[in-house]
PDB file of N, CA and C in Angstrom:
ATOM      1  N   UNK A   1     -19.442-122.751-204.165  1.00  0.00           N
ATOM      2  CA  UNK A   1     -17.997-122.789-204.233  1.00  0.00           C
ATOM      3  C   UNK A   1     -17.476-121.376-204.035  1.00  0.00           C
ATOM      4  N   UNK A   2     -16.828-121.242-203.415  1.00  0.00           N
ATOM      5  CA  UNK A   2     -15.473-119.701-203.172  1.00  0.00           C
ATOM      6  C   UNK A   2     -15.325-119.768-204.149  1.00  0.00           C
ATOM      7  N   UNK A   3     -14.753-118.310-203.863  1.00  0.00           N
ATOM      8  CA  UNK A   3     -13.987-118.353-204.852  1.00  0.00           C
ATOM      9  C   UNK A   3     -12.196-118.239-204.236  1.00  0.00           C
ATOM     10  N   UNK A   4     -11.254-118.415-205.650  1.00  0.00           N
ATOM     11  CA  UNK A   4      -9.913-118.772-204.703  1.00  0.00           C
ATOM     12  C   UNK A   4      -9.564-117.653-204.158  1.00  0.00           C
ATOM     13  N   UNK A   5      -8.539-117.638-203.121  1.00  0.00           N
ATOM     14  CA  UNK A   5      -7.721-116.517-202.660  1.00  0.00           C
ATOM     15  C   UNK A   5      -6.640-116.531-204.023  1.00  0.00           C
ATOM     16  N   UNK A   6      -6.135-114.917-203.463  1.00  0.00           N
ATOM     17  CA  UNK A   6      -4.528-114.512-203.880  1.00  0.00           C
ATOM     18  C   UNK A   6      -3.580-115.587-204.003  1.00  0.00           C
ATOM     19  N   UNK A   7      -3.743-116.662-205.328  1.00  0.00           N
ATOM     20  CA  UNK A   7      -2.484-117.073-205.157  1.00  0.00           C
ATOM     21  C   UNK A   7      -1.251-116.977-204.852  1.00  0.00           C
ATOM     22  N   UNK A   8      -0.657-115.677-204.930  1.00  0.00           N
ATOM     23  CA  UNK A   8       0.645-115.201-204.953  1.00  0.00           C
ATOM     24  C   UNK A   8       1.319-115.321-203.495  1.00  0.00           C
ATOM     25  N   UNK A   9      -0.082-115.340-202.424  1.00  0.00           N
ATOM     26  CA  UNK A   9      -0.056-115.049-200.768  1.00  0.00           C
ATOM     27  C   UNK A   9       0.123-116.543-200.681  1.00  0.00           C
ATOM     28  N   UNK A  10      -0.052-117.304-201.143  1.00  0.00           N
ATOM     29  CA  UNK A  10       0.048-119.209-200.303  1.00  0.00           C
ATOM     30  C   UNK A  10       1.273-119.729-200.656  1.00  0.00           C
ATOM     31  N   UNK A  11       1.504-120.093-200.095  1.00  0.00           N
ATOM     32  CA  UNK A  11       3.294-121.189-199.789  1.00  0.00           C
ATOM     33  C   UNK A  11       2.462-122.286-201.166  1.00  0.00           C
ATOM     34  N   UNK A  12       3.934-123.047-201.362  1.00  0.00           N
ATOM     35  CA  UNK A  12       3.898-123.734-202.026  1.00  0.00           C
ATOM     36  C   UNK A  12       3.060-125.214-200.971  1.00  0.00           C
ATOM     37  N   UNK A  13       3.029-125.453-200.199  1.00  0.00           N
ATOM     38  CA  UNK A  13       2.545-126.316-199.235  1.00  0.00           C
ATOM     39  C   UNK A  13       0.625-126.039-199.153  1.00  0.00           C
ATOM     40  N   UNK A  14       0.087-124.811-199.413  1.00  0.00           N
ATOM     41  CA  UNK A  14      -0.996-124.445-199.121  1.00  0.00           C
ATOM     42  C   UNK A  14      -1.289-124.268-200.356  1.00  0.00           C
ATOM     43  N   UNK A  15      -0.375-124.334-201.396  1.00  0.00           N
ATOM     44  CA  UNK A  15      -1.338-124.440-203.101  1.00  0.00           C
ATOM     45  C   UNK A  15      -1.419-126.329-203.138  1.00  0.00           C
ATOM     46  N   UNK A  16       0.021-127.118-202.623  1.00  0.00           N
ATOM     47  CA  UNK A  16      -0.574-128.111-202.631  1.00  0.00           C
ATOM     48  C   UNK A  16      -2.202-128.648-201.977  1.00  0.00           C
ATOM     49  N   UNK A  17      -2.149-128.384-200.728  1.00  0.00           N
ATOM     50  CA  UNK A  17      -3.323-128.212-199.937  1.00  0.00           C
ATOM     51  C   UNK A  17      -4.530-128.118-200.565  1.00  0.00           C
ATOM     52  N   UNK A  18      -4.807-127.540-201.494  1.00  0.00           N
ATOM     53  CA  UNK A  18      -5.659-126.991-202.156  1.00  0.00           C
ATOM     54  C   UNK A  18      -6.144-126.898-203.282  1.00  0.00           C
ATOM     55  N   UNK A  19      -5.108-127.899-203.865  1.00  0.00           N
ATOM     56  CA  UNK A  19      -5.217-128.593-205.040  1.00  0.00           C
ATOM     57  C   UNK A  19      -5.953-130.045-204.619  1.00  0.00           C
ATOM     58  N   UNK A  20      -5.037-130.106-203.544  1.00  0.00           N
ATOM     59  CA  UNK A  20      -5.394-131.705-202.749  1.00  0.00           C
ATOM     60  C   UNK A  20      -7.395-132.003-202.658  1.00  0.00           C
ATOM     61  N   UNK A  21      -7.575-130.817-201.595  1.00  0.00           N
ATOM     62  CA  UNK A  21      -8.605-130.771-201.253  1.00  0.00           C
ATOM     63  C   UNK A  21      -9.769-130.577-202.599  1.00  0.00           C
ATOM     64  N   UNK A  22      -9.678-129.724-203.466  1.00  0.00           N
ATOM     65  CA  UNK A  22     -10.113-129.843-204.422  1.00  0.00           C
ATOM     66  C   UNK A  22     -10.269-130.911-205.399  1.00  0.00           C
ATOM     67  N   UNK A  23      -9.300-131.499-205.640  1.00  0.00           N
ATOM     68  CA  UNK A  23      -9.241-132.985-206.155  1.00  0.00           C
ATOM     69  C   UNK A  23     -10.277-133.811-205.911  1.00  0.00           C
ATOM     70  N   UNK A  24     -10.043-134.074-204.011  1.00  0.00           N
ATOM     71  CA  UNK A  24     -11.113-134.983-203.148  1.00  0.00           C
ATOM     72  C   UNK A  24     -12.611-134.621-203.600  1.00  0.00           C
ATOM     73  N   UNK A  25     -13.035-132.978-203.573  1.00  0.00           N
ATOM     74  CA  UNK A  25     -14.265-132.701-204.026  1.00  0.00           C
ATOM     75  C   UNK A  25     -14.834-133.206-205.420  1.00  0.00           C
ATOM     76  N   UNK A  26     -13.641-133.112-205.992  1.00  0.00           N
ATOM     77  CA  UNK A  26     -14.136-133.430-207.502  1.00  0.00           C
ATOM     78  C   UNK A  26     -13.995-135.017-207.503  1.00  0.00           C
ATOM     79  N   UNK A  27     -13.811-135.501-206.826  1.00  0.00           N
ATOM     80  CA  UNK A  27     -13.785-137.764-207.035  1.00  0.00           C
ATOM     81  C   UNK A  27     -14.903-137.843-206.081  1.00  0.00           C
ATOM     82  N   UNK A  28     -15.458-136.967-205.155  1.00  0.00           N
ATOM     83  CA  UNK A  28     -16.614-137.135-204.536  1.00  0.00           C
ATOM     84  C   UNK A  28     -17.867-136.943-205.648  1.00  0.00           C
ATOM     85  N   UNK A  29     -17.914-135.972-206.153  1.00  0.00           N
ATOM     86  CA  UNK A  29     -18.917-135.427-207.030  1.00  0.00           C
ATOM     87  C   UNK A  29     -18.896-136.696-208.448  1.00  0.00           C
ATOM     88  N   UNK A  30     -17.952-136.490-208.702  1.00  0.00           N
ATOM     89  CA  UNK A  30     -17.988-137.560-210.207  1.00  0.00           C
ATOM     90  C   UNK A  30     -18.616-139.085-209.672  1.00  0.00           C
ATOM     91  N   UNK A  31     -18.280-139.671-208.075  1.00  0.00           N
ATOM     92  CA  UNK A  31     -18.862-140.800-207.671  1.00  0.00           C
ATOM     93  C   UNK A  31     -20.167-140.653-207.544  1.00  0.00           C
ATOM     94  N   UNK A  32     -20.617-139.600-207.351  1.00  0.00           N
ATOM     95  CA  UNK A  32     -22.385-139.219-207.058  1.00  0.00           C
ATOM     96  C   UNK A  32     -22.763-138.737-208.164  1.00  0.00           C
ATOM     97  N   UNK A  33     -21.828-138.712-209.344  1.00  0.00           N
ATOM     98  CA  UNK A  33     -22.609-138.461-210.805  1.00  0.00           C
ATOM     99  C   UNK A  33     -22.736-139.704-211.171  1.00  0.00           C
ATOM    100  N   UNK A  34     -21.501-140.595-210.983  1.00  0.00           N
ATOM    101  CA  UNK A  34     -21.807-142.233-211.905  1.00  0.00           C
ATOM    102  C   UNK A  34     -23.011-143.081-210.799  1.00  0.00           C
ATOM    103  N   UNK A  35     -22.965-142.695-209.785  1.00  0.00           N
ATOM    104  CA  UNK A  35     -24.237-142.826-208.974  1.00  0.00           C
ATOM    105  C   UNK A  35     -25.752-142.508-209.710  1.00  0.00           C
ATOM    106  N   UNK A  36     -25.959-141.341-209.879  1.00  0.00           N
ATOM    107  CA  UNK A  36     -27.200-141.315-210.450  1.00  0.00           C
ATOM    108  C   UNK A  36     -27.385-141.503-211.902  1.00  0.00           C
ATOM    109  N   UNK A  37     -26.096-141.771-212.243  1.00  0.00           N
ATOM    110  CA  UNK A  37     -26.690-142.117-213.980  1.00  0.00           C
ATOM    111  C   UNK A  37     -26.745-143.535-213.709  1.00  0.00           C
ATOM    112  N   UNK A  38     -26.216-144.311-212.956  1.00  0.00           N
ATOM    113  CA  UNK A  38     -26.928-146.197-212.663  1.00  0.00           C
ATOM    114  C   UNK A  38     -28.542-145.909-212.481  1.00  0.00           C
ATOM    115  N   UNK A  39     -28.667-144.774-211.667  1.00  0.00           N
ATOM    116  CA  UNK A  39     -30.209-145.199-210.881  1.00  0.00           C
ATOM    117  C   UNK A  39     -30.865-144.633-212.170  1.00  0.00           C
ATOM    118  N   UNK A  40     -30.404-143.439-212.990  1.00  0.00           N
ATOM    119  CA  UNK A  40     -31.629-143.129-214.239  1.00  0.00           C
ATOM    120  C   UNK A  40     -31.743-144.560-214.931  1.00  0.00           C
ATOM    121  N   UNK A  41     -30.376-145.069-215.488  1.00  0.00           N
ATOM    122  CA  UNK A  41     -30.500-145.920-216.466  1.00  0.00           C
ATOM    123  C   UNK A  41     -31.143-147.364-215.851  1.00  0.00           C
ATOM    124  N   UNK A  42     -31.765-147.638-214.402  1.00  0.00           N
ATOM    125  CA  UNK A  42     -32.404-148.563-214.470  1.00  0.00           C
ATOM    126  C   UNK A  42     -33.563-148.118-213.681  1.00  0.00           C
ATOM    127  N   UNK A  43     -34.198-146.741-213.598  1.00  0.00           N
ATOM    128  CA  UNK A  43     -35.288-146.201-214.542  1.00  0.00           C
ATOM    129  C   UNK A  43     -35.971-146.275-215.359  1.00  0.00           C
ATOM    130  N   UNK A  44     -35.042-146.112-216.759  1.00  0.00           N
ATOM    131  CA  UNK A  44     -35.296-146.114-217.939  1.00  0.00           C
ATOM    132  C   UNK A  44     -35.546-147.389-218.348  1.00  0.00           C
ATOM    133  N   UNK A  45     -34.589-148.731-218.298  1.00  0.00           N
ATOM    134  CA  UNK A  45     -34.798-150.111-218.243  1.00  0.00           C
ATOM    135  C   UNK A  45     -36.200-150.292-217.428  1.00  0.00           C
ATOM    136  N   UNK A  46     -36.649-149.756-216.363  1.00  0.00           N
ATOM    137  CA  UNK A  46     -38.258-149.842-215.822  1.00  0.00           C
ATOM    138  C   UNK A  46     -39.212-149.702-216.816  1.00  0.00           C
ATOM    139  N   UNK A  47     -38.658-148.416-217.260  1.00  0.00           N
ATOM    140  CA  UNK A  47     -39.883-147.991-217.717  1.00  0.00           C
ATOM    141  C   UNK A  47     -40.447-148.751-219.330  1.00  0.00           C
ATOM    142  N   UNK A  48     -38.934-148.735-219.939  1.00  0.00           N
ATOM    143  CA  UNK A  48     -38.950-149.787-221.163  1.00  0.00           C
ATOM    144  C   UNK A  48     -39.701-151.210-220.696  1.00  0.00           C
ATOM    145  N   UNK A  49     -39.222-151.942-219.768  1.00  0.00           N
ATOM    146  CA  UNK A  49     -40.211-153.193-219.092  1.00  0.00           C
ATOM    147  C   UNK A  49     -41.296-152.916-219.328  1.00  0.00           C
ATOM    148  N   UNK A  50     -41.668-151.981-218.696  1.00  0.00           N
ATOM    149  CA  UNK A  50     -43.474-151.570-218.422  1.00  0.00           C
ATOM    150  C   UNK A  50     -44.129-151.261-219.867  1.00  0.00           C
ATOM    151  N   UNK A  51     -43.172-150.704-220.481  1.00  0.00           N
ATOM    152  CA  UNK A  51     -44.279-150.679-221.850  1.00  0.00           C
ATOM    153  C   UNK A  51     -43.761-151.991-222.627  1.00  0.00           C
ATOM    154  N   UNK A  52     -42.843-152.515-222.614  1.00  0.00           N
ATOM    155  CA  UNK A  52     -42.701-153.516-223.533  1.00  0.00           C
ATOM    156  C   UNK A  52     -44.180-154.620-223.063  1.00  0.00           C
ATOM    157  N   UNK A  53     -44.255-154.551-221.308  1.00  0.00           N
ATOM    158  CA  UNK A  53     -45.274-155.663-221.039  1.00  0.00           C
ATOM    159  C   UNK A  53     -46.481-155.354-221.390  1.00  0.00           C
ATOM    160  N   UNK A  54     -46.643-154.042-221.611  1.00  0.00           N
ATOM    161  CA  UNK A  54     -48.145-153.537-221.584  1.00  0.00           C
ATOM    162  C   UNK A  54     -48.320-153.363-223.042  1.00  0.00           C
ATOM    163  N   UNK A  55     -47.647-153.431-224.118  1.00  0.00           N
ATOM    164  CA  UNK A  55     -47.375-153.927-225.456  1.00  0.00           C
ATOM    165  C   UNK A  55     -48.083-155.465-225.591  1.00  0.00           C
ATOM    166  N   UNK A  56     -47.435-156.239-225.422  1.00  0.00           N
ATOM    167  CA  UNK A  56     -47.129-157.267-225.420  1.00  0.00           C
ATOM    168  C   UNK A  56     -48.482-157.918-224.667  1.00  0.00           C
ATOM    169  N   UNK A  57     -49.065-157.467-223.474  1.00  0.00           N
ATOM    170  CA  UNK A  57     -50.534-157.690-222.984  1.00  0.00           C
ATOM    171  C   UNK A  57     -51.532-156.979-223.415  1.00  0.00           C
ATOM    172  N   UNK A  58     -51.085-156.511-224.971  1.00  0.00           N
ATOM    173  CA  UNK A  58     -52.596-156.235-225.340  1.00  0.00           C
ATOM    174  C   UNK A  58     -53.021-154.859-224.728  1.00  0.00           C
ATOM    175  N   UNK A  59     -52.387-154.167-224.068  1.00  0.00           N
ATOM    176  CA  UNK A  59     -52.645-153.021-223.348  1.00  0.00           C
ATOM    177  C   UNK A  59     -52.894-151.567-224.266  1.00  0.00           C
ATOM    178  N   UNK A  60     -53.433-150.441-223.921  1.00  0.00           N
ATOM    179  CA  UNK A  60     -53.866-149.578-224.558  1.00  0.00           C
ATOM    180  C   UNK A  60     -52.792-149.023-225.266  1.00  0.00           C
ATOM    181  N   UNK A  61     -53.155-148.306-226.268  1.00  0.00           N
ATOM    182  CA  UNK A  61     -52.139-147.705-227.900  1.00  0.00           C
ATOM    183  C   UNK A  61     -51.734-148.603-227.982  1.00  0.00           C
ATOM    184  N   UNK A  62     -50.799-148.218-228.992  1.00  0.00           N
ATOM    185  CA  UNK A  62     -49.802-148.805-230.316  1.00  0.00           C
ATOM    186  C   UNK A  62     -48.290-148.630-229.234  1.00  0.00           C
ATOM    187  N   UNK A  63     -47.252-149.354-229.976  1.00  0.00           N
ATOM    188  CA  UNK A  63     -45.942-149.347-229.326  1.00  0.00           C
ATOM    189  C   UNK A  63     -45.739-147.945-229.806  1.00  0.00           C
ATOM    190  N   UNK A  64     -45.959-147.152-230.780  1.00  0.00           N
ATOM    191  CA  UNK A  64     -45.218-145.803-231.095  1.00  0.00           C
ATOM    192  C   UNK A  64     -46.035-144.998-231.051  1.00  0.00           C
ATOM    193  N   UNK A  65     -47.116-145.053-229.663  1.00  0.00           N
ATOM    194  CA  UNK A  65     -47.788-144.055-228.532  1.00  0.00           C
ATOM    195  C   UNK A  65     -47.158-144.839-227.785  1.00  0.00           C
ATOM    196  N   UNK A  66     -46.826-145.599-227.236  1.00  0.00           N
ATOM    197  CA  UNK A  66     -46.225-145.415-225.758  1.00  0.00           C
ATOM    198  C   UNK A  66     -44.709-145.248-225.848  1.00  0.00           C
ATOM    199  N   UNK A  67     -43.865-145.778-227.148  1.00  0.00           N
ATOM    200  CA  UNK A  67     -42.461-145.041-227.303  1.00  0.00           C
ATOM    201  C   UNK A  67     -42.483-143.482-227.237  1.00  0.00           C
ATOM    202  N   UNK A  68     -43.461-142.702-227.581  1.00  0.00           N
ATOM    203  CA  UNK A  68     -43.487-141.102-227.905  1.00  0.00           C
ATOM    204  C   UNK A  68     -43.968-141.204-226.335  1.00  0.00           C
ATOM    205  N   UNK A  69     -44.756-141.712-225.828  1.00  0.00           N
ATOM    206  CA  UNK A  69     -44.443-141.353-223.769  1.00  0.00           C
ATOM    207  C   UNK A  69     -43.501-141.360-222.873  1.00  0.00           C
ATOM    208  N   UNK A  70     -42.650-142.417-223.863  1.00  0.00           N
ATOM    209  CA  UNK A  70     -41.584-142.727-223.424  1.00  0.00           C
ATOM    210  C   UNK A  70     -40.652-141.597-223.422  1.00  0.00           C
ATOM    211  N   UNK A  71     -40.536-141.212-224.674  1.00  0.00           N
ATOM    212  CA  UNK A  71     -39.837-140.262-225.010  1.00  0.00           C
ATOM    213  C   UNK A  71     -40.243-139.009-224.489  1.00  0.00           C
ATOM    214  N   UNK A  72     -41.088-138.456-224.383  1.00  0.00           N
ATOM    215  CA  UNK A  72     -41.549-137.170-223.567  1.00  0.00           C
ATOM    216  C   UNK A  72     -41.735-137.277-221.868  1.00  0.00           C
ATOM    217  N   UNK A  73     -41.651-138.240-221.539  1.00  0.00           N
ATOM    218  CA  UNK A  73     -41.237-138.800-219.909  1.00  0.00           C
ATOM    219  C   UNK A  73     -39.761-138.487-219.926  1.00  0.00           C
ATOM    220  N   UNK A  74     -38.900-139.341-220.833  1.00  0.00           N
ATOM    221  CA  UNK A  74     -37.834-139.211-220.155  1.00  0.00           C
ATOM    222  C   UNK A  74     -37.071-137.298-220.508  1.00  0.00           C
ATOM    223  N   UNK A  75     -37.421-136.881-221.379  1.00  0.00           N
ATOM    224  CA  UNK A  75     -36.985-135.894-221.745  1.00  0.00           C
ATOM    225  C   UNK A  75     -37.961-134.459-221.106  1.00  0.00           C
ATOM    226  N   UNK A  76     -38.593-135.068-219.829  1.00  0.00           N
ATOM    227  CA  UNK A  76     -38.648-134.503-218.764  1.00  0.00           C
ATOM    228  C   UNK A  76     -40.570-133.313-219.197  1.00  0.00           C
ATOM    229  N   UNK A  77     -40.860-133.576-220.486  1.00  0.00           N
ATOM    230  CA  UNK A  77     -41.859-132.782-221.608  1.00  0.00           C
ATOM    231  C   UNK A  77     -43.099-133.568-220.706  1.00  0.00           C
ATOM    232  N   UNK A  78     -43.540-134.287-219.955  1.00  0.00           N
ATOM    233  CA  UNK A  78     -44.686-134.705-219.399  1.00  0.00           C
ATOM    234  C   UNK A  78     -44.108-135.643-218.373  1.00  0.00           C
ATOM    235  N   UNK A  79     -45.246-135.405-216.875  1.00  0.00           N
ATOM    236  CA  UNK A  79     -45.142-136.369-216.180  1.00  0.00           C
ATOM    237  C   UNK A  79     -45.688-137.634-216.427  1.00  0.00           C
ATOM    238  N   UNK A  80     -45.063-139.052-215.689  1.00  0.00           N
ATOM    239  CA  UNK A  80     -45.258-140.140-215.946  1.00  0.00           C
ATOM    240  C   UNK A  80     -46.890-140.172-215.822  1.00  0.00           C
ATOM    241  N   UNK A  81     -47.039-141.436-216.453  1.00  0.00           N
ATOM    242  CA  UNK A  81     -48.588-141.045-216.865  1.00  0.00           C
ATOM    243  C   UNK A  81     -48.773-142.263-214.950  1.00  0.00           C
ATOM    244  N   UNK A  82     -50.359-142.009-214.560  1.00  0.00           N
ATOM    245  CA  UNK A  82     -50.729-143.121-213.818  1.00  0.00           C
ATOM    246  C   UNK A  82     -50.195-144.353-213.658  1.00  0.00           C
ATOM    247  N   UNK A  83     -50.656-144.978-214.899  1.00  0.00           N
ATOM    248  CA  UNK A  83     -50.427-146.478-214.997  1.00  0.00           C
ATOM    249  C   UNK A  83     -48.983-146.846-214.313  1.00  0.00           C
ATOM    250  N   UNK A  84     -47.913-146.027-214.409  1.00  0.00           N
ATOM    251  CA  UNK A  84     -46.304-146.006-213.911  1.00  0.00           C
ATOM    252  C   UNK A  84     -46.246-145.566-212.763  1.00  0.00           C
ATOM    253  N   UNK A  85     -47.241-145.324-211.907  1.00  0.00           N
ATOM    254  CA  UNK A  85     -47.072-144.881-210.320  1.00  0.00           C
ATOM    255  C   UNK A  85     -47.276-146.410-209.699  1.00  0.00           C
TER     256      UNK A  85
END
């Protein structure tokens, strides 16, 4: 991002301008933020699936070893283990 010019130098027409344009940037950006918080949060709904099934089938650890994977996956502290590729 610029930084702004000399306000004092722009017409009232070219602060609108530029408020305008700025605006547009910022409803672009906030749409590509509520964008990727859908795709984390059905991620996260994945990844909850996958251990709830692998719980539930008898699969290796306890639910609170794979909630604490859970939790250090999503909070970015370890990559996803194998089994989730």
């Amino acid at each position: 991002m610029e930084p702004l010019a000399d306000l004092t130098t722009l017409s009232d027409d070219e602060l609108r301008s530029l408020i305008a344009d700025l605006k547009k940037e910022e409803d672009e950006l906030s749409y590509k933020r509520r964008l990727l918080h859908g795709k984390i949060d059905i991620l996260r709904a994945e990844l909850v699936a996958r251990l709830q099934k692998s719980v539930e089938g008898g699969g290796e650890g306890t639910l609170s070893t794979d909630i604490d994977k859970l939790t250090e996956i999503l909070a970015g502290k370890a990559p996803p283990p194998d089994e989730f590729e």
